[in-house]
C-alpha atoms as a PDB file:
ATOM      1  CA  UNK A   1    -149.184-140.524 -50.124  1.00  0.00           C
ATOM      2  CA  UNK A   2    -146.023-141.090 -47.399  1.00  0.00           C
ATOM      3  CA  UNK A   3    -147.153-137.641 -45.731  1.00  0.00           C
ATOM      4  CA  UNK A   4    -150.652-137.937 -44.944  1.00  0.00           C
ATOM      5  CA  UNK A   5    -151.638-135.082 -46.286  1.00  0.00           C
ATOM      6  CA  UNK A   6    -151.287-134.995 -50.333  1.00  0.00           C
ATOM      7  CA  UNK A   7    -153.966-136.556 -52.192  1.00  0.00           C
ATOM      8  CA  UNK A   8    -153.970-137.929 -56.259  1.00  0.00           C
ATOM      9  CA  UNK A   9    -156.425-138.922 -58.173  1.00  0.00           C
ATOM     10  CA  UNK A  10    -156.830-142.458 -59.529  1.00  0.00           C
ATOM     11  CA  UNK A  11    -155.941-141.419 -62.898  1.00  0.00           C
ATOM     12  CA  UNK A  12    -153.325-139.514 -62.381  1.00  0.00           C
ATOM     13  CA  UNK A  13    -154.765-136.379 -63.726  1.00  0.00           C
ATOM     14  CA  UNK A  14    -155.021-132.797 -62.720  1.00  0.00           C
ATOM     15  CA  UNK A  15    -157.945-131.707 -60.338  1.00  0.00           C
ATOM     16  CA  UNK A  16    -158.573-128.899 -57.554  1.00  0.00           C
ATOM     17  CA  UNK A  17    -160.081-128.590 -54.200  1.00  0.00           C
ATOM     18  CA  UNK A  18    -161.735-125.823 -52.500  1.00  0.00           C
ATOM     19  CA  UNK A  19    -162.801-125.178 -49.209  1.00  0.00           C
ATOM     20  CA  UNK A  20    -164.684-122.195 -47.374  1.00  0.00           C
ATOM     21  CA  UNK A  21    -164.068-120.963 -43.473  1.00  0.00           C
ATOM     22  CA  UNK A  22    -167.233-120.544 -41.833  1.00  0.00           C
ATOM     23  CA  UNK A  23    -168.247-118.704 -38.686  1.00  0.00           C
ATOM     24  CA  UNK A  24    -170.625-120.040 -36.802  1.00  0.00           C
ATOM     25  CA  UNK A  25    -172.522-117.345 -34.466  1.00  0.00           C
ATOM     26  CA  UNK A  26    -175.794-117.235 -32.789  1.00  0.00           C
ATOM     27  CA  UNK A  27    -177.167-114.736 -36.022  1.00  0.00           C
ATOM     28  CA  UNK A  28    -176.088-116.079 -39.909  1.00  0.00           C
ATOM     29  CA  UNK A  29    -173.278-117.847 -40.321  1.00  0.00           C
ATOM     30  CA  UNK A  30    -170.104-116.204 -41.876  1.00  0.00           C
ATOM     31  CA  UNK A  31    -168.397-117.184 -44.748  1.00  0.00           C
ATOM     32  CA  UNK A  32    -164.800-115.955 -44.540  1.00  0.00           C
ATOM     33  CA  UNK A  33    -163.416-116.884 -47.134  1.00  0.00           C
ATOM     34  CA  UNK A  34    -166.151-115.148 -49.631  1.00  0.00           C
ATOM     35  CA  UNK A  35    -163.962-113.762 -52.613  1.00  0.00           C
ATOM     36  CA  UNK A  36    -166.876-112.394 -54.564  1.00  0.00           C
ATOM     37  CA  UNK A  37    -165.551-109.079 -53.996  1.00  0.00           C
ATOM     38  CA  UNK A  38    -162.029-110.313 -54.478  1.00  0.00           C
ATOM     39  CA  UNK A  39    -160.035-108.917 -57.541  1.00  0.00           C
ATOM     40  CA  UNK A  40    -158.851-112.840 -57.774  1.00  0.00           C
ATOM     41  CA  UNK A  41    -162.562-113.979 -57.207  1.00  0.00           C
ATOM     42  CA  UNK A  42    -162.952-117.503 -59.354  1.00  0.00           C
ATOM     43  CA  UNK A  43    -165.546-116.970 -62.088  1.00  0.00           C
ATOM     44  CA  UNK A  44    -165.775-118.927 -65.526  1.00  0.00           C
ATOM     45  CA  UNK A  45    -162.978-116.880 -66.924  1.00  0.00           C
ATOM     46  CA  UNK A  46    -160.831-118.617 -64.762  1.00  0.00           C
ATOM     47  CA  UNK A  47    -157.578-119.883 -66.651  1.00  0.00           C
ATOM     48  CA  UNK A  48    -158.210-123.144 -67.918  1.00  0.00           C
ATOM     49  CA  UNK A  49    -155.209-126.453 -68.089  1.00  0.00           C
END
């Protein structure tokens, strides 16, 4: 796409992307973006197009 940035699939269809932010200390690693707790956490109930 003209800005970089924006991304399409080949067939022109619908898809997602998800990342996760990670800290990285000298113990375990931290995920920050852990919505298991979340009331918006994803689960298989999630709405479907």
């Amino acid at each position: 796409m003209a800005d970089h940035w924006t991304t399409v699939t080949q067939d022109g269809k619908l898809s997602a992307h998800f990342e996760h932010m990670v800290l990285v200390t000298k113990g375990a690693p931290e995920i920050l973006t852990d919505l298991k707790d979340s009331p918006i956490a994803l689960s298989s109930q999630a709405l479907k197009v």
